[in-house]
C-alpha atoms as a PDB file:
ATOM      1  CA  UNK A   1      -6.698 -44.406 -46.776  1.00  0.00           C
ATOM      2  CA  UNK A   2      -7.085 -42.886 -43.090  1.00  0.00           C
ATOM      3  CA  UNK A   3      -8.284 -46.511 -41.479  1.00  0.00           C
ATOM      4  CA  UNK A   4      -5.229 -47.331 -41.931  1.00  0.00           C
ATOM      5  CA  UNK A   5      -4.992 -45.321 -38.305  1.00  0.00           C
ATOM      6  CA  UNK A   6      -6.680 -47.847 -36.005  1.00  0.00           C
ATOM      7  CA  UNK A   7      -2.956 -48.330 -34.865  1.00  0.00           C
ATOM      8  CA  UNK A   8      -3.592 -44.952 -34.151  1.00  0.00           C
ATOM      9  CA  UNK A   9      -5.711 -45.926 -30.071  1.00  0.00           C
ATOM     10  CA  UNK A  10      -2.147 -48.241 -29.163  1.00  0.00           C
ATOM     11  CA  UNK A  11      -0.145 -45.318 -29.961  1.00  0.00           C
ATOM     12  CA  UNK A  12      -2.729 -42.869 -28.262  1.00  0.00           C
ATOM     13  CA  UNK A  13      -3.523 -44.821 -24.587  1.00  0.00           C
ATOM     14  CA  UNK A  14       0.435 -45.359 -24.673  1.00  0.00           C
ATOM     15  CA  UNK A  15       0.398 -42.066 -22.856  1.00  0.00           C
ATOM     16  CA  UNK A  16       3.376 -40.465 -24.413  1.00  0.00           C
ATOM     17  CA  UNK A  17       4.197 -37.297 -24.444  1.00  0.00           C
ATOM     18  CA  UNK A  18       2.065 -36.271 -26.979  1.00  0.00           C
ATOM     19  CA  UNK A  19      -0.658 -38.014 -26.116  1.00  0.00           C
ATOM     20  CA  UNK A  20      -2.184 -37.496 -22.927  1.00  0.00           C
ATOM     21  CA  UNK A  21      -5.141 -39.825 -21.388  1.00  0.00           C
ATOM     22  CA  UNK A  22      -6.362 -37.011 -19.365  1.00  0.00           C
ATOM     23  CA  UNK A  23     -10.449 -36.520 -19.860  1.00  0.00           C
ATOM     24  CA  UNK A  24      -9.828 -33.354 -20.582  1.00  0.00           C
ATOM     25  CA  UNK A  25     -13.669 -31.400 -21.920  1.00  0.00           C
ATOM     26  CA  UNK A  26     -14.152 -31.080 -25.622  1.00  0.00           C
ATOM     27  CA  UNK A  27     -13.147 -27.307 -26.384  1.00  0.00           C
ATOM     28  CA  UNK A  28     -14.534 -27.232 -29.654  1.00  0.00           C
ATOM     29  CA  UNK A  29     -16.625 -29.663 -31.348  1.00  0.00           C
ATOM     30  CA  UNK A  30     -18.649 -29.695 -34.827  1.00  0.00           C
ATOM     31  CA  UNK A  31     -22.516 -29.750 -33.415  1.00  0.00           C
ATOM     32  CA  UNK A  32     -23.059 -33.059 -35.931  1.00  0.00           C
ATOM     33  CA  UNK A  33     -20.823 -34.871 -34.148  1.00  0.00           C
ATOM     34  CA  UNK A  34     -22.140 -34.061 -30.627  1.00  0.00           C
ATOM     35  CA  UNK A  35     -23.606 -36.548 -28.088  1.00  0.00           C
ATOM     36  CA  UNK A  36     -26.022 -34.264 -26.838  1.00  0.00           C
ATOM     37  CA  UNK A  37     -29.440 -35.069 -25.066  1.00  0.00           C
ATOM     38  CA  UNK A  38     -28.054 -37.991 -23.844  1.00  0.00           C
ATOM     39  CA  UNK A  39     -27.534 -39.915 -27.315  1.00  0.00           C
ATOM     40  CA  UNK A  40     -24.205 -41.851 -25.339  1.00  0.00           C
ATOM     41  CA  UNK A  41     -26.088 -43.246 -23.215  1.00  0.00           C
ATOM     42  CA  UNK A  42     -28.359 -44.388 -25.187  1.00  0.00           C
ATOM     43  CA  UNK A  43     -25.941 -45.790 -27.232  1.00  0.00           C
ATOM     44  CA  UNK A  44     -26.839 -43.276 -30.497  1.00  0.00           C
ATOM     45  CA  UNK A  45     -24.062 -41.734 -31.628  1.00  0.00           C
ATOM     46  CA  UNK A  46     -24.228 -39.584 -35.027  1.00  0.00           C
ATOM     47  CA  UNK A  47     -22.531 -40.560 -38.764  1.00  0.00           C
ATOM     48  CA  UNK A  48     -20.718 -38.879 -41.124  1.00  0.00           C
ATOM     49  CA  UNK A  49     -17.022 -40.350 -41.620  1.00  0.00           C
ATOM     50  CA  UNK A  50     -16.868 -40.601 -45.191  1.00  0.00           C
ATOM     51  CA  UNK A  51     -16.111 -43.946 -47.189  1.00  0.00           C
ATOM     52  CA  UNK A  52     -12.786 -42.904 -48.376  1.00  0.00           C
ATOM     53  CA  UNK A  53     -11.877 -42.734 -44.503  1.00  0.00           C
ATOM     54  CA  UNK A  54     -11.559 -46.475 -44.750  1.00  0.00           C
ATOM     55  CA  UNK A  55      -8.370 -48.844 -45.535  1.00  0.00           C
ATOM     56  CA  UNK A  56      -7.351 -52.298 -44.918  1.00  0.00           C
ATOM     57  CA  UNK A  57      -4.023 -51.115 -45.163  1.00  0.00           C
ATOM     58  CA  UNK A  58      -1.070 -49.980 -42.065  1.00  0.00           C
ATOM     59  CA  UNK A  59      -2.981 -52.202 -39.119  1.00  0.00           C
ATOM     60  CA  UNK A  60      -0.779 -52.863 -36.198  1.00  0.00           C
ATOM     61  CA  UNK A  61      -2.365 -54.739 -33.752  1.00  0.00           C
ATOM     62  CA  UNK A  62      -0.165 -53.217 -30.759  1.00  0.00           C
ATOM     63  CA  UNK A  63      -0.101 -49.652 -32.212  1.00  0.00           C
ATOM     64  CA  UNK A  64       2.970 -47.325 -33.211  1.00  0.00           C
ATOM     65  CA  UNK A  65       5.334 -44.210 -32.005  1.00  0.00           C
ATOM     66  CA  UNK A  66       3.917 -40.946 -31.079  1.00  0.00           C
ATOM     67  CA  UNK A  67       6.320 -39.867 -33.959  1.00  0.00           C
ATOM     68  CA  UNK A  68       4.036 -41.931 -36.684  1.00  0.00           C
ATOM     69  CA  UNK A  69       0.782 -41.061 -35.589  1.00  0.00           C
ATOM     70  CA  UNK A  70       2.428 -37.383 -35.859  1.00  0.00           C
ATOM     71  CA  UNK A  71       3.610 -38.296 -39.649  1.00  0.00           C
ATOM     72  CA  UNK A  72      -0.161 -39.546 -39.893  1.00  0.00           C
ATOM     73  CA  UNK A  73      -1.700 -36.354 -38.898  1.00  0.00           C
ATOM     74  CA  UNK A  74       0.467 -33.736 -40.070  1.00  0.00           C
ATOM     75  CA  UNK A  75      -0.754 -34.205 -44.265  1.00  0.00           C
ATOM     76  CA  UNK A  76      -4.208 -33.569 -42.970  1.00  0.00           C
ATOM     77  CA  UNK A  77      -5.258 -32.367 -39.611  1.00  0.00           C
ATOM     78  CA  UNK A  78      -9.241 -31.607 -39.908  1.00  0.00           C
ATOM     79  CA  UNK A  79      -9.451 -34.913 -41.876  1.00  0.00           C
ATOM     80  CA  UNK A  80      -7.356 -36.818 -39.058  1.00  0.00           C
ATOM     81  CA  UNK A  81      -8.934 -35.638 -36.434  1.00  0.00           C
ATOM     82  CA  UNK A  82     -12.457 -36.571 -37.838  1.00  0.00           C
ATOM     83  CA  UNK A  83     -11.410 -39.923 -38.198  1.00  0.00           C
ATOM     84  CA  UNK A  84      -9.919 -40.255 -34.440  1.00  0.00           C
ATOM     85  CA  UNK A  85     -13.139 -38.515 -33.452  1.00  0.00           C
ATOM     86  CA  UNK A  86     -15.252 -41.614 -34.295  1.00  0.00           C
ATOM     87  CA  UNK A  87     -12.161 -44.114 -33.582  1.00  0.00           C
ATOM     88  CA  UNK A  88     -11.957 -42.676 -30.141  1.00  0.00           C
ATOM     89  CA  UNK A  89     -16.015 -42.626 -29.673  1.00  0.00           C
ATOM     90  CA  UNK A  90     -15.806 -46.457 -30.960  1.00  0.00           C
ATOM     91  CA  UNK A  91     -13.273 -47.623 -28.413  1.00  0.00           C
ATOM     92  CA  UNK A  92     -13.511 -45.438 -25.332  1.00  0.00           C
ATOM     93  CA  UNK A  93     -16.569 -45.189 -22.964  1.00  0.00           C
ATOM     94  CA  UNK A  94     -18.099 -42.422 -22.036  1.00  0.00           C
ATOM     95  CA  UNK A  95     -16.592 -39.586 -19.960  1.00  0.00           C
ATOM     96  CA  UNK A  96     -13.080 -40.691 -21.124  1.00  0.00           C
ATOM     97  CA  UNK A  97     -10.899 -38.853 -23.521  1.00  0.00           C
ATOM     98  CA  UNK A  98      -8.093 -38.908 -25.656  1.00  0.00           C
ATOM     99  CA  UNK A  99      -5.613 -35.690 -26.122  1.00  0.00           C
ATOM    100  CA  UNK A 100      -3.146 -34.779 -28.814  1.00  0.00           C
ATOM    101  CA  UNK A 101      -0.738 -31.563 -29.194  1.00  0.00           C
ATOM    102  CA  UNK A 102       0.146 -31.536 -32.684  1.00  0.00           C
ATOM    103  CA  UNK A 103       3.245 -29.166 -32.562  1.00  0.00           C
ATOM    104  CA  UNK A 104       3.851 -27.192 -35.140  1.00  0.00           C
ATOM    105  CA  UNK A 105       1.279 -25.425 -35.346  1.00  0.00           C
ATOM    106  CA  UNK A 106       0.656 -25.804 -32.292  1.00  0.00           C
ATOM    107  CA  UNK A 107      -2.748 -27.068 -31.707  1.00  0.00           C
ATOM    108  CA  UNK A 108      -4.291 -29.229 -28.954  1.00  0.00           C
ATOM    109  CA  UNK A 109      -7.068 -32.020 -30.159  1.00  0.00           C
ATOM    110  CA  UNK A 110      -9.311 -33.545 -27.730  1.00  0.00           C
ATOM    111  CA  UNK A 111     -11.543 -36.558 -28.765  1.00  0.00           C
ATOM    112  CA  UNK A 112     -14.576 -38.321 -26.418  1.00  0.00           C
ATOM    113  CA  UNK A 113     -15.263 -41.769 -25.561  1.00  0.00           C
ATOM    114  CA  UNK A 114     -18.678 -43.165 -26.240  1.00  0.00           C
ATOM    115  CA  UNK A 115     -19.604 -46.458 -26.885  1.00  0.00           C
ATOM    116  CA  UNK A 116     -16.663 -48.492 -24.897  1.00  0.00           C
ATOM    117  CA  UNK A 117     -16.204 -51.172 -27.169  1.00  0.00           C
ATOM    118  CA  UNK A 118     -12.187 -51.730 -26.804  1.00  0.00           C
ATOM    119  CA  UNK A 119     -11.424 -51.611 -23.213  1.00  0.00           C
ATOM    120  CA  UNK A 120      -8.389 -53.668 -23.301  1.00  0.00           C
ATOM    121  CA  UNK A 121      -6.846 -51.361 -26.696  1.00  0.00           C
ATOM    122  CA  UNK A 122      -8.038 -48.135 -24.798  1.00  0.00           C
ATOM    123  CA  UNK A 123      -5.699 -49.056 -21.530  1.00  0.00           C
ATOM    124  CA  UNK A 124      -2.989 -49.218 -23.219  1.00  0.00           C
ATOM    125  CA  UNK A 125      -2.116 -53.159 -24.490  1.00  0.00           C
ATOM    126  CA  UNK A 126      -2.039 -54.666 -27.316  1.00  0.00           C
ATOM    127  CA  UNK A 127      -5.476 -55.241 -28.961  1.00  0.00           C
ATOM    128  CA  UNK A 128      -7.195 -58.531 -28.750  1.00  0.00           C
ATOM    129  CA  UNK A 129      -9.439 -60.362 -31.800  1.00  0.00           C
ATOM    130  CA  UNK A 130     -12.836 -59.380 -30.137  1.00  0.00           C
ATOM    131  CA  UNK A 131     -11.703 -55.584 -29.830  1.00  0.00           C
ATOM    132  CA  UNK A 132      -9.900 -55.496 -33.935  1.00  0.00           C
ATOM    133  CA  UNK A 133     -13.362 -56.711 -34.729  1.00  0.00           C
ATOM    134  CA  UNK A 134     -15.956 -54.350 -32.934  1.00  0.00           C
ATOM    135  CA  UNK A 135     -13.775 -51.523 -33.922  1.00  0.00           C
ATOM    136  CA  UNK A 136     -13.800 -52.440 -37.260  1.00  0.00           C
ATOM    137  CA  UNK A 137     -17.875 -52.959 -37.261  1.00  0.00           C
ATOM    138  CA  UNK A 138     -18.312 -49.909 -35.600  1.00  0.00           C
ATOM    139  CA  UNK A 139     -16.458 -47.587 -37.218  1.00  0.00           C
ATOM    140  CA  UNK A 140     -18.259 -49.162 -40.962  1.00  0.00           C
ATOM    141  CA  UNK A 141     -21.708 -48.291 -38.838  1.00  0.00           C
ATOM    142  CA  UNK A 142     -20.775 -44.654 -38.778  1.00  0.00           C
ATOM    143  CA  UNK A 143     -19.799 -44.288 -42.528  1.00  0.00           C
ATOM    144  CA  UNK A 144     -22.457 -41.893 -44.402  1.00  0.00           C
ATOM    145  CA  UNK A 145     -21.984 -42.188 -48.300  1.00  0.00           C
ATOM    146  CA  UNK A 146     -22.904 -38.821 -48.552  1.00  0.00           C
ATOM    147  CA  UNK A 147     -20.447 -37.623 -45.679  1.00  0.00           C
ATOM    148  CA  UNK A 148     -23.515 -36.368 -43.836  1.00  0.00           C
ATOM    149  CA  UNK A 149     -24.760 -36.781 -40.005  1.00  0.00           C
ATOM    150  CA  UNK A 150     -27.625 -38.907 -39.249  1.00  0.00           C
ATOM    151  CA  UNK A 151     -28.155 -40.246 -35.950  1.00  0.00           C
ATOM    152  CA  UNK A 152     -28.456 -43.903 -35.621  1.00  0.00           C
ATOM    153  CA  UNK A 153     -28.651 -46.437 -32.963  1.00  0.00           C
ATOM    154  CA  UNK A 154     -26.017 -48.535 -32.708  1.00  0.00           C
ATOM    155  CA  UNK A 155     -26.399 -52.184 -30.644  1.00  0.00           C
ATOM    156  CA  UNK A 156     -24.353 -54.842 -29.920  1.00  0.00           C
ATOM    157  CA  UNK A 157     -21.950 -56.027 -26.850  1.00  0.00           C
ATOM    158  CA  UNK A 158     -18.717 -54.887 -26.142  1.00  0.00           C
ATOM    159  CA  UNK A 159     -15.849 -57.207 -25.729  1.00  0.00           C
ATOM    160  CA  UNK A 160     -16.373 -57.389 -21.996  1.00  0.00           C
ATOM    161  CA  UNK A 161     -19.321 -58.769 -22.785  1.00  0.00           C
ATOM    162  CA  UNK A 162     -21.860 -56.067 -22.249  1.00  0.00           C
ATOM    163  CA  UNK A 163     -25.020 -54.595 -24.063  1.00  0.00           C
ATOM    164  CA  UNK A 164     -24.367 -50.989 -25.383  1.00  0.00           C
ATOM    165  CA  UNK A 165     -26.746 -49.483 -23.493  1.00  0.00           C
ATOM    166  CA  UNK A 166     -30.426 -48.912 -24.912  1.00  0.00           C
ATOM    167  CA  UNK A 167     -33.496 -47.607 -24.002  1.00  0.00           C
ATOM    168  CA  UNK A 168     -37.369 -49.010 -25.441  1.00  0.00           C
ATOM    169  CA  UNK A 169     -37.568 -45.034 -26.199  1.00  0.00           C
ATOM    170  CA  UNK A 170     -34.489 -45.424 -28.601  1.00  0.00           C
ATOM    171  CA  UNK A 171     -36.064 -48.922 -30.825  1.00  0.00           C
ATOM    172  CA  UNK A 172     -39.764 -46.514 -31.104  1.00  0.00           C
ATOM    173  CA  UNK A 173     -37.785 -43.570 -32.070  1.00  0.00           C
ATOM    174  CA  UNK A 174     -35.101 -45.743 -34.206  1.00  0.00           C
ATOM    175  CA  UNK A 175     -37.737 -48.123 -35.698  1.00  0.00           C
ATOM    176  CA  UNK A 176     -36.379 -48.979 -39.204  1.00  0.00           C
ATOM    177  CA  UNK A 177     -33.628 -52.221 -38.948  1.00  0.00           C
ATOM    178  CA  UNK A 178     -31.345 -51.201 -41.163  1.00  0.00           C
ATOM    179  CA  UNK A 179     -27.802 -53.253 -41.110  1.00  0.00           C
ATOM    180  CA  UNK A 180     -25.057 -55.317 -39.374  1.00  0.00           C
ATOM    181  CA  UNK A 181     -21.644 -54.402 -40.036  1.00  0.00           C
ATOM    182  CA  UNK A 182     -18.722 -56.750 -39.713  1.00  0.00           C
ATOM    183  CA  UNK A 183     -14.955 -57.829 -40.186  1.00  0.00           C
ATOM    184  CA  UNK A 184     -11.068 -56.925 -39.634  1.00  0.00           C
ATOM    185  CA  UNK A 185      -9.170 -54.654 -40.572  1.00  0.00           C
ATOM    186  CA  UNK A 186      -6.258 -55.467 -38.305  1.00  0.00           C
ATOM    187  CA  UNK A 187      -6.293 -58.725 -40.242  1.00  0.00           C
ATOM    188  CA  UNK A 188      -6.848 -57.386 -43.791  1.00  0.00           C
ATOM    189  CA  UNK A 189      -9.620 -59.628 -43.497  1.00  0.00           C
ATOM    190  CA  UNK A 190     -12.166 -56.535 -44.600  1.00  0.00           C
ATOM    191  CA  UNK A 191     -15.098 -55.041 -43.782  1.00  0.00           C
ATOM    192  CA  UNK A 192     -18.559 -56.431 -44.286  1.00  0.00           C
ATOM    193  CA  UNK A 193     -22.190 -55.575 -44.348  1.00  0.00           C
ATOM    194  CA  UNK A 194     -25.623 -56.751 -44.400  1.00  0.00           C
ATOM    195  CA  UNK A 195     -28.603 -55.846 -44.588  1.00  0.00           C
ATOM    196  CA  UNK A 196     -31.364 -56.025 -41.872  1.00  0.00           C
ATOM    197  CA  UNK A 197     -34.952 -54.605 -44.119  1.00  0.00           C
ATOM    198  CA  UNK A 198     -35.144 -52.950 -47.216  1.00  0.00           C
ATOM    199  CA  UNK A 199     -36.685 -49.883 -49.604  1.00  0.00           C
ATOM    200  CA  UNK A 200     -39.744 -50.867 -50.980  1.00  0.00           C
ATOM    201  CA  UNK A 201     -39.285 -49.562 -54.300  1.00  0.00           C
ATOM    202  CA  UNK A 202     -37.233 -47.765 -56.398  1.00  0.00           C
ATOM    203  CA  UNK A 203     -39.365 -44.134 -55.619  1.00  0.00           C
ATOM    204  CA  UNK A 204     -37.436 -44.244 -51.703  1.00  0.00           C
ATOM    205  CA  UNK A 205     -33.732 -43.402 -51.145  1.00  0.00           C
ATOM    206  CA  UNK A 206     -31.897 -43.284 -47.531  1.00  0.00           C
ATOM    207  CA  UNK A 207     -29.911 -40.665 -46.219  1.00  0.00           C
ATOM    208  CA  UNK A 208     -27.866 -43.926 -44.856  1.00  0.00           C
ATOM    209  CA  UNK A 209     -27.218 -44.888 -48.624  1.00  0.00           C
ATOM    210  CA  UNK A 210     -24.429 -47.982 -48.146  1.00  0.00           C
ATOM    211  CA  UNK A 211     -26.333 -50.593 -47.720  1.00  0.00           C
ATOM    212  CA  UNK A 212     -30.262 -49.950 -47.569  1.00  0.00           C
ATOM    213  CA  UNK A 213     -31.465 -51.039 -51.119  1.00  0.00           C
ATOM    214  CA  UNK A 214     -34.894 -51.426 -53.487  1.00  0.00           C
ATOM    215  CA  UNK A 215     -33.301 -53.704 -55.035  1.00  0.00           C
ATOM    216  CA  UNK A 216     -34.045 -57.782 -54.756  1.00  0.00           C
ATOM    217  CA  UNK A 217     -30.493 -58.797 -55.584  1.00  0.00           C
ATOM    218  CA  UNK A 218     -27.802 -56.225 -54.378  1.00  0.00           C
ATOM    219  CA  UNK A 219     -24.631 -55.832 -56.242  1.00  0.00           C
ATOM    220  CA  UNK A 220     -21.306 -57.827 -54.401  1.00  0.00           C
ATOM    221  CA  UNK A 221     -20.125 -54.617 -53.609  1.00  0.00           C
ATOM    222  CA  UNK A 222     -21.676 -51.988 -51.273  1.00  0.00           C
ATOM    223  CA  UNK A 223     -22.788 -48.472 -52.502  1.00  0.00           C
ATOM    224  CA  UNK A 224     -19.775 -47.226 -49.782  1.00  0.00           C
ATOM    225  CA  UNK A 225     -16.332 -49.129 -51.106  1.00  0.00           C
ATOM    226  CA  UNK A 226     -14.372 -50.758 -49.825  1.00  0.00           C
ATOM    227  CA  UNK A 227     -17.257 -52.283 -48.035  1.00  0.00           C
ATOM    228  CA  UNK A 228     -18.530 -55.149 -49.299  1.00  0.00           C
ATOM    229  CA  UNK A 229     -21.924 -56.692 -49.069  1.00  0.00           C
ATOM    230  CA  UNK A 230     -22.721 -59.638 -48.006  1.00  0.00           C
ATOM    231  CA  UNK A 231     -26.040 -61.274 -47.698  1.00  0.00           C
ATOM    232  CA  UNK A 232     -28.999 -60.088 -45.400  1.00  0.00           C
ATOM    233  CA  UNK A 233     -28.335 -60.122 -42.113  1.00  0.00           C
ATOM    234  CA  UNK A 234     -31.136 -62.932 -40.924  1.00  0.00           C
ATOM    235  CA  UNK A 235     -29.115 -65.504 -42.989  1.00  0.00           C
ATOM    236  CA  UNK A 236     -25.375 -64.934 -41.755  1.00  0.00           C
ATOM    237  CA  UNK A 237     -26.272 -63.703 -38.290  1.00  0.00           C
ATOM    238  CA  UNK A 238     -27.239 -65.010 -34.594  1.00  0.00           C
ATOM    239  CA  UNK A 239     -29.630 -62.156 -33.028  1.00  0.00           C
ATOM    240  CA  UNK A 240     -28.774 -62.364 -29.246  1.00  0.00           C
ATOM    241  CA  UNK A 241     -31.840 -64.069 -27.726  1.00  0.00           C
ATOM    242  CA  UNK A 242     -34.100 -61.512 -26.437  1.00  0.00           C
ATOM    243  CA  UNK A 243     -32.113 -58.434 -27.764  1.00  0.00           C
ATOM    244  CA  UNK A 244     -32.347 -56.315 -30.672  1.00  0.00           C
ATOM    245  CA  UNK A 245     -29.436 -57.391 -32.155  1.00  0.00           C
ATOM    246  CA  UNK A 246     -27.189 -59.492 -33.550  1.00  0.00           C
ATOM    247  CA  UNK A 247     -24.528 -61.680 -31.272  1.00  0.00           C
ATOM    248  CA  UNK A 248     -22.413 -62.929 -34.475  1.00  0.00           C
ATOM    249  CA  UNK A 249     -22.142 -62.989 -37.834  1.00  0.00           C
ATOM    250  CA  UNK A 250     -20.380 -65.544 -39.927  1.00  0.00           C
ATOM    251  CA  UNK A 251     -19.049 -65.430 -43.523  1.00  0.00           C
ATOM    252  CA  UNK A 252     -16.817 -67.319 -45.520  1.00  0.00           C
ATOM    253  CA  UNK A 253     -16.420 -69.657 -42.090  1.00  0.00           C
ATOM    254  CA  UNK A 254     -15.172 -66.904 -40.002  1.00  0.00           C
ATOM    255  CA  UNK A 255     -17.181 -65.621 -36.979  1.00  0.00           C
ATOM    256  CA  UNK A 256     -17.173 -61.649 -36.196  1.00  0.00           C
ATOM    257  CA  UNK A 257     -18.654 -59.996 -33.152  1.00  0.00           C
ATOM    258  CA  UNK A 258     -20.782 -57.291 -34.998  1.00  0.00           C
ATOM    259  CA  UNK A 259     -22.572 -53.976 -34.768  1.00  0.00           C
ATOM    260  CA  UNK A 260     -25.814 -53.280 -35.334  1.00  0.00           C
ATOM    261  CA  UNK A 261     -27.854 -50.628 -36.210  1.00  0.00           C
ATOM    262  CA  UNK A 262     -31.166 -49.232 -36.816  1.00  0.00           C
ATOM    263  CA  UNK A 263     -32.101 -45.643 -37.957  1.00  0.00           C
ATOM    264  CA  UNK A 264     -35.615 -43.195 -38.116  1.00  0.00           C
ATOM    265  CA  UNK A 265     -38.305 -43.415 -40.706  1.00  0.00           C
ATOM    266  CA  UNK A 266     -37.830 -39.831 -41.299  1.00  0.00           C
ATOM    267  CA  UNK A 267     -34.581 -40.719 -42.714  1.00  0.00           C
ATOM    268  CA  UNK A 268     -36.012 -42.493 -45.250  1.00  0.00           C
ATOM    269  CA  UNK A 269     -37.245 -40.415 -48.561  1.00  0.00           C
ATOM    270  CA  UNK A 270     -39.717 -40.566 -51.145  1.00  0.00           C
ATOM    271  CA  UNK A 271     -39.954 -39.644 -54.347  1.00  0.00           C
ATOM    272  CA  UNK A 272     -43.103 -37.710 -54.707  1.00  0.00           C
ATOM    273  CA  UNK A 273     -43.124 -35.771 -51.188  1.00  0.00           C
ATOM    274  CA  UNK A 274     -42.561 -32.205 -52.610  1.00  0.00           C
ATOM    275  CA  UNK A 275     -39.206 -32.204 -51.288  1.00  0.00           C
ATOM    276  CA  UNK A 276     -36.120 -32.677 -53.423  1.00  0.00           C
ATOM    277  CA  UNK A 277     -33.447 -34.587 -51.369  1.00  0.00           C
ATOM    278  CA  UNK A 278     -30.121 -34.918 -51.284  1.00  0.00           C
ATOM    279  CA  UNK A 279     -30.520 -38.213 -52.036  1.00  0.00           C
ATOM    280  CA  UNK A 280     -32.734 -37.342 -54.894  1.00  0.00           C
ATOM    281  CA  UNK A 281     -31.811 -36.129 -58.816  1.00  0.00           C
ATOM    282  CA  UNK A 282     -34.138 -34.402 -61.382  1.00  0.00           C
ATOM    283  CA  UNK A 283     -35.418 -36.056 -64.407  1.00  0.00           C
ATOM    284  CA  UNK A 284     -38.887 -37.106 -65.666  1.00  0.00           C
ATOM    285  CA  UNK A 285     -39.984 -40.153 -63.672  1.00  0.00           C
ATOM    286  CA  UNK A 286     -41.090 -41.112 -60.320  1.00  0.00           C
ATOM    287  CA  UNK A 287     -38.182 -42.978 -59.019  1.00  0.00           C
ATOM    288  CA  UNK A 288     -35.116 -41.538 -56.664  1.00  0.00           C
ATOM    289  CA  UNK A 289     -32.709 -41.072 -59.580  1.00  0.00           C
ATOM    290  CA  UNK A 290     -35.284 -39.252 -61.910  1.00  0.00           C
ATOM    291  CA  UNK A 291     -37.668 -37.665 -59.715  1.00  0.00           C
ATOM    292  CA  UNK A 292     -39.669 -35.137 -61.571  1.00  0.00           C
ATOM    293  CA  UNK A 293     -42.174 -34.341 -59.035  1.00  0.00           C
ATOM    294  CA  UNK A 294     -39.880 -33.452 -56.391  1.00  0.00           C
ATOM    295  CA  UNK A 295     -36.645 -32.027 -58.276  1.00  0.00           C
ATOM    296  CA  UNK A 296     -37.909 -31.238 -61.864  1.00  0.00           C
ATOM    297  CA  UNK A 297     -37.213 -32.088 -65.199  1.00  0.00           C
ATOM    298  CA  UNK A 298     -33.315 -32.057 -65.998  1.00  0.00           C
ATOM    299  CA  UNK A 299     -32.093 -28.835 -67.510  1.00  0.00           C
END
């Protein structure tokens, strides 16, 4: 239930006492959440908040006392701070940071901006439809079913109206379309996705497992709950006119500024490549979920 902590960026660019807007340098960081070798500015940032991170529930649009976001935290630090890692990234641009001082114990947390998408939110005011929504998309674009970190590219404009930057490097590199993510948490309106390509059979899996499918007619529900599919992207969406990405998505007649995203071929697995992934089970066939070449026959 941690989304219910987006209130958490009113509370935190308040600038109370314990929570100070100084860009302060990361002390410590886990390496798979690093933006190193420039991934910020190339608007890649890496995945691996887990789907149970997510909650339509709490929202406050203009954000809450220092003293709740420390009633928030306190049950469970490492998984709070994870989640502020990515809200922070979402909302902040680059070379800004957010700082914490939980007190007992006493222990100082430091989160980077990234991607910029919430300048308004991040100054300090209360935050506007535009920002609830790209906040929302973006931090459903970094949710890894598996909790693990894969870097993706993530596109789209932030509420000022400007591209997240990208390079022609990043599209080669990040070749395979994968999804646009949508909706509002603030709201309790949800969160959405759709596809943008798909497996082509049943023998791949993706390390990016909530919405890329084999399948021709995907559940209502996404493989990452509470995130529900959709339809394909092409048929709800607007791409922005010479971009690689969408401008808006609309579903059941309301419009959402979205993110979206595209990831590597190499993230992509086969059945029948001598390697058994994580994505991948044992058993006596040649599909992703019984994959006897690769993982063996089930004991």
């Amino acid at each position: 239930m941690l989304l219910s902590t987006l209130w958490l960026m009113g509370a935190v660019a308040c600038g109370t006492e314990e929570l100070a807007a100084e860009p302060e340098p990361l002390a410590t960081q886990q390496p798979a959440l690093e933006f190193d070798n420039g991934l910020s500015a190339n608007g890649l940032s890496a995945n691996g908040l887990s789907a149970n991170g997510l909650s339509a529930n709490g929202l406050s649009a203009n954000g809450l006392s220092s003293e709740n976001f420390r009633l928030w935290f306190t049950p469970s630090p490492a998984h709070a701070d994870m989640v502020m890692q990515y809200l922070v990234r979402c909302a902040l641009p680059a070379g800004e940071s957010r700082t914490y001082t939980h007190p007992s114990p006493h222990q100082t947390f430091t989160w980077q901006g990234g991607l910029g998408l919430a300048p308004v939110w991040a100054s300090g005011q209360p935050i506007p439809l535009a920002e609830q929504q790209l906040i929302t998309a973006c931090l459903a674009a970094h949710v890894n079913k598996y909790g693990v970190s894969v870097l993706i590219s993530v596109l789209g404009k932030t509420a000022a109206g400007q591209n997240i930057p990208y390079t022609d490097g990043e599209l080669l590199d990040h070749s395979v379309r994968e999804a646009c993510f949508f909706g509002n948490l603030f709201t309790n309106e949800g969160i959405f996705v759709g596809n943008d390509s798909r497996l082509l059979s049943d023998k791949e899996s993706s390390s990016r497992a909530c919405v890329l499918s084999s399948e021709k007619n995907p559940n209502s529900l996404s493989e990452c709950p509470p995130m529900v599919y959709a339809e394909a992207c092409e048929h709800i969406c607007t791409r922005q006119p010479n971009s690689p990405f969408y401008a808006t998505c609309t579903w059941k007649g309301i419009t959402y500024q979205p993110i979206t995203t595209r990831i590597r071929p190499s993230d992509i697995y086969k059945c029948g490549d001598g390697v058994c992934q994580f994505t991948e089970s044992c058993g006596r066939g040649d599909t992703a979920h019984s994959c006897q070449k690769d993982c063996g026959r089930c004991p």
